[in-house]
N, C-alpha and C. Protein backbone atom coordinates (compact mmCIF):
# COMPACT_ATOMS: atom_id res chain seq x y z
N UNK A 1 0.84 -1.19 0.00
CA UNK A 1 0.00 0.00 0.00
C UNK A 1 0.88 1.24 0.00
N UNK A 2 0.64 2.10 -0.95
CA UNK A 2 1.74 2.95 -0.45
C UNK A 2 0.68 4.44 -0.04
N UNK A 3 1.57 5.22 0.84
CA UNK A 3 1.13 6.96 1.14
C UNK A 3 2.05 7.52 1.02
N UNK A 4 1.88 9.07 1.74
CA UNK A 4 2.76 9.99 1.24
C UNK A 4 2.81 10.84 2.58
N UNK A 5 4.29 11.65 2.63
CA UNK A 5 4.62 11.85 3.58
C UNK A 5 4.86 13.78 3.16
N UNK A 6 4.51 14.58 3.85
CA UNK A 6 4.92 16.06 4.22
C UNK A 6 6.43 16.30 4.36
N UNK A 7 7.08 17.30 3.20
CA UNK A 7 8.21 17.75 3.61
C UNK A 7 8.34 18.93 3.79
N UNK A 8 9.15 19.39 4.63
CA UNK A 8 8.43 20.82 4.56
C UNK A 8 10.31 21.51 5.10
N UNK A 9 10.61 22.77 4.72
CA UNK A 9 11.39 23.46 4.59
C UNK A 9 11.11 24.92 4.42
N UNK A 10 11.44 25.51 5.49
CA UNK A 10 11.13 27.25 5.36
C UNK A 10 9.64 27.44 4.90
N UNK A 11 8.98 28.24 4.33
CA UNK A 11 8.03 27.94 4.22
C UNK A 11 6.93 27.29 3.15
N UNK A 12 7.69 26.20 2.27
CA UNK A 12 7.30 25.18 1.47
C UNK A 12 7.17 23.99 2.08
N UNK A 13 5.93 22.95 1.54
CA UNK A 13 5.74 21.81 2.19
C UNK A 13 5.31 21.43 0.78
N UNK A 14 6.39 20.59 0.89
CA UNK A 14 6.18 19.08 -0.48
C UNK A 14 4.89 18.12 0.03
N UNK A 15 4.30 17.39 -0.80
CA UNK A 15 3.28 16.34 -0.70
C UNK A 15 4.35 15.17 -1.50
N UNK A 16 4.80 14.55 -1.37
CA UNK A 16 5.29 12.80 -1.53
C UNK A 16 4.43 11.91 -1.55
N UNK A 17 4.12 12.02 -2.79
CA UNK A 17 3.07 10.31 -2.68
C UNK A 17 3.75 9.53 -3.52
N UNK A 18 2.60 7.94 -3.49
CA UNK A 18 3.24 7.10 -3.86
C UNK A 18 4.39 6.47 -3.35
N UNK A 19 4.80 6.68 -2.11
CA UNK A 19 5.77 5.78 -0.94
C UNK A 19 5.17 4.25 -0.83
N UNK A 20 6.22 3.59 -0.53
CA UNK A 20 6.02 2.70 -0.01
C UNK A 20 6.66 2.02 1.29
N UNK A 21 6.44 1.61 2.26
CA UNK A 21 7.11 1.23 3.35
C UNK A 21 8.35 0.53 3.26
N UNK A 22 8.89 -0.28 1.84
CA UNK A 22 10.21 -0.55 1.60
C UNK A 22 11.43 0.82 1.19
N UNK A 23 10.51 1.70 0.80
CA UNK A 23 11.52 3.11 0.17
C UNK A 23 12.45 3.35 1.21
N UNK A 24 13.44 3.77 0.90
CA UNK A 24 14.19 4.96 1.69
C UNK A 24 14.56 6.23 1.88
N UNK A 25 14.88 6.87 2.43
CA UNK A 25 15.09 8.13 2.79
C UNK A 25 15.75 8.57 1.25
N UNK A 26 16.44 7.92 0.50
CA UNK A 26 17.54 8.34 -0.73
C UNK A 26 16.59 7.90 -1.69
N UNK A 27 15.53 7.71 -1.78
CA UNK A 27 14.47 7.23 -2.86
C UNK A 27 13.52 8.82 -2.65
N UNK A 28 13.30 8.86 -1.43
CA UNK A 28 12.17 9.81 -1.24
C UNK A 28 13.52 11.82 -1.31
N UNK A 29 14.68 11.11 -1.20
CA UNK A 29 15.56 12.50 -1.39
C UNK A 29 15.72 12.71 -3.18
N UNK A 30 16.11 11.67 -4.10
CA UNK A 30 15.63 11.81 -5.41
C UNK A 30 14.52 11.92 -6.04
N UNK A 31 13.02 12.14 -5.00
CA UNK A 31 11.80 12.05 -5.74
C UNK A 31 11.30 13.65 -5.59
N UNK A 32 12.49 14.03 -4.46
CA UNK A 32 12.32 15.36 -4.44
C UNK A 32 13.63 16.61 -5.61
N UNK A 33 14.12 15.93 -5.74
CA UNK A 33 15.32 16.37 -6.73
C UNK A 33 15.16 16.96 -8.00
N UNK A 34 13.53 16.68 -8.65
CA UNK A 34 13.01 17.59 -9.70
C UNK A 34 12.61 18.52 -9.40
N UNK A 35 12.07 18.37 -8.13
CA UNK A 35 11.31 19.50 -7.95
C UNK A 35 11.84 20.74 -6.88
N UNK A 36 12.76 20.53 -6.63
CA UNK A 36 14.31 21.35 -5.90
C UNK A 36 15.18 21.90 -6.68
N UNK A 37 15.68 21.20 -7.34
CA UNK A 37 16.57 21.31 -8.42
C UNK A 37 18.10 21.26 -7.57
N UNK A 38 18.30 20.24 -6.60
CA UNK A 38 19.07 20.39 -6.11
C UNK A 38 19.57 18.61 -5.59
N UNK A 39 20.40 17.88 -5.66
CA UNK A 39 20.79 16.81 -5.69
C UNK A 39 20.60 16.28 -4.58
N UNK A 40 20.89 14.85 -3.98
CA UNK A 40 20.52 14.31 -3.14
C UNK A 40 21.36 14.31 -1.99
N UNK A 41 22.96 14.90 -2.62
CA UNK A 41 24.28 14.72 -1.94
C UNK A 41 24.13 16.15 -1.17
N UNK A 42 22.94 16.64 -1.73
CA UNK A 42 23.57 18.21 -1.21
C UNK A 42 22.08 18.46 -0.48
N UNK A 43 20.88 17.38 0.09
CA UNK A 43 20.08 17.34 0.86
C UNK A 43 20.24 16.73 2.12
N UNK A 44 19.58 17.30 3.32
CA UNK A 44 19.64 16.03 4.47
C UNK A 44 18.22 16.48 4.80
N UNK A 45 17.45 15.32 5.10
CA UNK A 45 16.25 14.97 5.46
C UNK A 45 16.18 14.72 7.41
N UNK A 46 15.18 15.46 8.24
CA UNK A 46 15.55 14.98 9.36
C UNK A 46 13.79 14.97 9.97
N UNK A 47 13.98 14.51 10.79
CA UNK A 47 12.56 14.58 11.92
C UNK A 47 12.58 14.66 13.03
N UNK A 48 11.18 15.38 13.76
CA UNK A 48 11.20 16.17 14.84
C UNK A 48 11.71 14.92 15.99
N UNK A 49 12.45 14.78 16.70
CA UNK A 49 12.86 13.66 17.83
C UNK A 49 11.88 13.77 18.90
N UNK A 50 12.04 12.56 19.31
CA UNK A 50 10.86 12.31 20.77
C UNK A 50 11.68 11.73 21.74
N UNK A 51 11.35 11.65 22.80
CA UNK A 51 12.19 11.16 23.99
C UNK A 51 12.59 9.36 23.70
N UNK A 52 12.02 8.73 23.04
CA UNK A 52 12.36 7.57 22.92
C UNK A 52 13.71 7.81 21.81
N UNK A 53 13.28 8.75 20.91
CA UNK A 53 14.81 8.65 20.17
C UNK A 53 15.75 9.10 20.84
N UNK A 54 15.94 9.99 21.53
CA UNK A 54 16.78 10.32 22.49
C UNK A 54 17.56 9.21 23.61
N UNK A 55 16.83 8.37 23.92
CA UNK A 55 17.03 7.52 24.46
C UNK A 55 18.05 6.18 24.19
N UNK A 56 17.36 6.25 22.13
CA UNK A 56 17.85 5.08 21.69
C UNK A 56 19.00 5.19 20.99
N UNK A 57 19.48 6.66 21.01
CA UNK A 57 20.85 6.98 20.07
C UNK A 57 21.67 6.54 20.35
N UNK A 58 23.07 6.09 20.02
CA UNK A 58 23.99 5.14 20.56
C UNK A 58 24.78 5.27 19.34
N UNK A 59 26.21 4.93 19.88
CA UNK A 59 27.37 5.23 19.19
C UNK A 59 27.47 4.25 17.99
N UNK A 60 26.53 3.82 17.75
CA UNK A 60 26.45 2.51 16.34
C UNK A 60 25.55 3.19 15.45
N UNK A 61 24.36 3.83 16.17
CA UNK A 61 23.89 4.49 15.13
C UNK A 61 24.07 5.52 14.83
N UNK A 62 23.39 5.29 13.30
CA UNK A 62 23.94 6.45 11.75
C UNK A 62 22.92 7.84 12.44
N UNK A 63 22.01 7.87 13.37
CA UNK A 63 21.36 8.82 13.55
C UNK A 63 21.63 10.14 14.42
N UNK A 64 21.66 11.21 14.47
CA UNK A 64 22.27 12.22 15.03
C UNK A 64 21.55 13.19 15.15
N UNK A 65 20.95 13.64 16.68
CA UNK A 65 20.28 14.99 16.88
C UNK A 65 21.35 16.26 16.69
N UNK A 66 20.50 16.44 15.70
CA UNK A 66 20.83 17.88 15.45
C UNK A 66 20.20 19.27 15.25
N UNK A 67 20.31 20.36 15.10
CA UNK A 67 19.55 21.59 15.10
C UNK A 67 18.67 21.64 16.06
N UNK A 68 19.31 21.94 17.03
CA UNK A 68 18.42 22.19 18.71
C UNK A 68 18.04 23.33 18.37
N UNK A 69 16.34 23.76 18.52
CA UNK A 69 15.72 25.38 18.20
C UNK A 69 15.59 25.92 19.03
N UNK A 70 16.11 26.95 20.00
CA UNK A 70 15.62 27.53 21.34
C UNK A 70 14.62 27.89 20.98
N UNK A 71 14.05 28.81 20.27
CA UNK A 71 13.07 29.00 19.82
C UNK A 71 11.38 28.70 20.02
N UNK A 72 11.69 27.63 19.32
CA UNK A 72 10.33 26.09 19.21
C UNK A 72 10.94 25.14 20.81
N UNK A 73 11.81 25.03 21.12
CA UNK A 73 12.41 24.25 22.32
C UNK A 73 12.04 22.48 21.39
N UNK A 74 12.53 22.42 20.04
CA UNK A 74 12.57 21.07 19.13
C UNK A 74 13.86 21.15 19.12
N UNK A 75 14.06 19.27 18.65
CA UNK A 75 15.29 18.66 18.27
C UNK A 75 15.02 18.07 16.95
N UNK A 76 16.04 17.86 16.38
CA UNK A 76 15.88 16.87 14.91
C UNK A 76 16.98 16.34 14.90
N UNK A 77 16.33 15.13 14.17
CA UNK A 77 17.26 13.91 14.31
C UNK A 77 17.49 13.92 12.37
N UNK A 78 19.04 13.61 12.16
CA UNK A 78 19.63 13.29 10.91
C UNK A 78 18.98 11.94 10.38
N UNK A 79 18.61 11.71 9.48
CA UNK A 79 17.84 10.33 8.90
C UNK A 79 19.24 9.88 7.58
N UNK A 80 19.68 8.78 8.08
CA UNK A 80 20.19 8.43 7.13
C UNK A 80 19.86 8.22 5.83
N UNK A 81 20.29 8.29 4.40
CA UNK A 81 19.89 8.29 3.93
C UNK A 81 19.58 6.51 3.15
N UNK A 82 19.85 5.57 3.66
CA UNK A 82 20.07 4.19 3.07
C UNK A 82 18.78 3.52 4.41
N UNK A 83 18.41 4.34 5.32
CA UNK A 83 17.35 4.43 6.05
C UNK A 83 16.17 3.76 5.64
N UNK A 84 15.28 2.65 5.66
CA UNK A 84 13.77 2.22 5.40
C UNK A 84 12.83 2.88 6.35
N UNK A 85 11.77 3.90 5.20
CA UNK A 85 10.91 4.37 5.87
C UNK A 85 9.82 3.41 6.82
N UNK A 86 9.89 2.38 6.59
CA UNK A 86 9.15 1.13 7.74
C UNK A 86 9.64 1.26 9.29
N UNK A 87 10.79 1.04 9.03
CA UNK A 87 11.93 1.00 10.31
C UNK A 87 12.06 1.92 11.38
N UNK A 88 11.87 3.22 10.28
CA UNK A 88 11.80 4.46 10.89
C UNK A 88 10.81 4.93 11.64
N UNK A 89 9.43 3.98 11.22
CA UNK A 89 7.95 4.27 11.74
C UNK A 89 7.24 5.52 11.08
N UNK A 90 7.65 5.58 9.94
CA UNK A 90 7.25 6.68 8.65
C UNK A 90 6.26 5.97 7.43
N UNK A 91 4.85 6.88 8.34
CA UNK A 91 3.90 6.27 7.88
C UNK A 91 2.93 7.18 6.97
N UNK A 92 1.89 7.00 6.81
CA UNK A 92 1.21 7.85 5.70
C UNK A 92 0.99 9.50 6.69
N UNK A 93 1.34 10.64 5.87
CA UNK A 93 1.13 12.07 6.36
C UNK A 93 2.45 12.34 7.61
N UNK A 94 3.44 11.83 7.48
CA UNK A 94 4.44 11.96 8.85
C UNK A 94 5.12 13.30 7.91
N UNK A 95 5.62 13.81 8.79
CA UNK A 95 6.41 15.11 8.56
C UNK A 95 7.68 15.28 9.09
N UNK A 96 8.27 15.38 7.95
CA UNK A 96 10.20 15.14 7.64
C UNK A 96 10.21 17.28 7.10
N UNK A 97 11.44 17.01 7.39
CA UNK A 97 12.03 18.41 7.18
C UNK A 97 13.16 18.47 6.46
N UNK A 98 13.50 19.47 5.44
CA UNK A 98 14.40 19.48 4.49
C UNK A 98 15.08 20.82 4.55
N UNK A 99 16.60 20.04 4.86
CA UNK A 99 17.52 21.43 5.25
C UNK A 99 18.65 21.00 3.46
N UNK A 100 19.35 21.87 3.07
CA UNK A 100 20.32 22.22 2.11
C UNK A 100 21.80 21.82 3.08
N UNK A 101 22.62 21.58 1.88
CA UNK A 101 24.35 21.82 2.35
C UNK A 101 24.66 23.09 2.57
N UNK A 102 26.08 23.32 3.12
CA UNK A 102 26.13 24.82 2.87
C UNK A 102 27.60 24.98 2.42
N UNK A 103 28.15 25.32 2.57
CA UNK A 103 29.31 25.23 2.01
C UNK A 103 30.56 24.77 3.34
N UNK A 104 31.53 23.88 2.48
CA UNK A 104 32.69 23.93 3.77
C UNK A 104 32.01 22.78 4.82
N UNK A 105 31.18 22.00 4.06
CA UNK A 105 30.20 20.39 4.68
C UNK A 105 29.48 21.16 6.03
N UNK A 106 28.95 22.08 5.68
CA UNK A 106 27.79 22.55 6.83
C UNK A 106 26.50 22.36 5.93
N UNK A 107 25.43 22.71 7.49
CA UNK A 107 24.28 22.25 6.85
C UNK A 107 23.17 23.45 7.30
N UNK A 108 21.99 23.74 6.69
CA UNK A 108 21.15 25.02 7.05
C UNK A 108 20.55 24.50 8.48
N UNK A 109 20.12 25.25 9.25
CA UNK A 109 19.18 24.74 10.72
C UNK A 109 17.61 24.54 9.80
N UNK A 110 17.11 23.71 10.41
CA UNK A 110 15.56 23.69 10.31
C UNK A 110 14.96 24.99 10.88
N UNK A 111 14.48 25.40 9.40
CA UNK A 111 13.83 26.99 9.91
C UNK A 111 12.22 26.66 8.96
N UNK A 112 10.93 26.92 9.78
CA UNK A 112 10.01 26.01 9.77
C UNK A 112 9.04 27.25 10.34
N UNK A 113 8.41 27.92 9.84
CA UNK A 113 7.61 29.24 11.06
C UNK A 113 6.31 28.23 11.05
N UNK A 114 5.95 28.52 12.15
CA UNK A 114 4.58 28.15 12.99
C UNK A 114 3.67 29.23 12.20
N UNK A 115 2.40 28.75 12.21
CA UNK A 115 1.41 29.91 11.48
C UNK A 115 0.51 30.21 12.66
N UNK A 116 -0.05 30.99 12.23
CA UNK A 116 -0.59 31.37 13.09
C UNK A 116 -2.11 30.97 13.41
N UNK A 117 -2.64 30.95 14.56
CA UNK A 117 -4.02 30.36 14.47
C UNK A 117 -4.84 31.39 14.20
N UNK A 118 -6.31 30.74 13.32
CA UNK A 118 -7.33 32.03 12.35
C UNK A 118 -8.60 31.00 13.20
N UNK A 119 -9.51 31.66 13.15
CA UNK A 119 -10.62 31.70 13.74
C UNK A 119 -12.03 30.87 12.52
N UNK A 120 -12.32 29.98 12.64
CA UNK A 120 -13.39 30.01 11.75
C UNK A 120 -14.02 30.79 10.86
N UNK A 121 -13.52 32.20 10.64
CA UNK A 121 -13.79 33.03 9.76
C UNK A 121 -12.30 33.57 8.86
N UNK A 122 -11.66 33.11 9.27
CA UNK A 122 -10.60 32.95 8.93
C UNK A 122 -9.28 34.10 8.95
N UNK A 123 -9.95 34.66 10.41
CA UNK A 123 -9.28 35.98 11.27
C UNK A 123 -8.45 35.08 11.92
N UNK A 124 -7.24 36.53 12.22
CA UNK A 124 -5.99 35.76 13.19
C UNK A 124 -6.69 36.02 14.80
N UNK A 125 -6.23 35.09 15.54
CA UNK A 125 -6.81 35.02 16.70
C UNK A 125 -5.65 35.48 17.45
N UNK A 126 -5.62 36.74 18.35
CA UNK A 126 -4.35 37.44 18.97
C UNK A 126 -4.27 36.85 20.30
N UNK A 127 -3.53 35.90 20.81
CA UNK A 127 -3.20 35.13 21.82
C UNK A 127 -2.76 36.05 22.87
């Protein structure tokens, strides 16, 4: 069965369909590569971490929190790219984030703005 997963970067969010639970992270980084115009070597794909990933990181794995946001008070975790979206628990509508290289093997922070909440009439609601 396959679905599709949310990528989202600054303030664009890709729709990915047509996944399947065997794909990987480097299947779903070339399916985005037309529509970027930017290669797969020079993408990293990551997701928001939860206390169990935190937990389970360990010096064997390929996975790595990175871009701590004071901000949002989020972490993101590096997704390898040879990664199975099954494995990962990346299921239909999950939301991955897409940062660029930068030069000199750096990488952009996950920059992601929150919107704002609108009211059933579709006014901003001033918190």
């Amino acid at each position: 069965m396959s679905f599709f997963v949310r990528v989202k970067r600054h303030k664009q969010t890709f729709f990915i369909d047509e996944l399947t639970s065997s794909d990987t992270i480097l299947t779903l980084k070339e399916r985005l590569e037309p529509l970027i115009n930017v290669k797969p070597e020079n993408q990293r794909i990551l997701k928001e971490s939860t206390p169990s990933d935190k937990s389970n990181l360990h010096e064997k794995n390929p996975q790595t929190i990175v871009n701590a946001n004071s901000a949002t008070d989020k972490t993101y975790i590096n997704i390898d790219e040879n990664s199975v979206l099954d494995q990962l628990g990346i299921q239909n509508d999950s939301v991955l984030y897409l940062v660029y290289k930068l030069e000199a093997n750096e990488w952009e922070s996950v920059a992601v703005p929150n919107f704002e909440e609108l009211d059933e009439k579709g006014k901003s609601v001033v918190s």
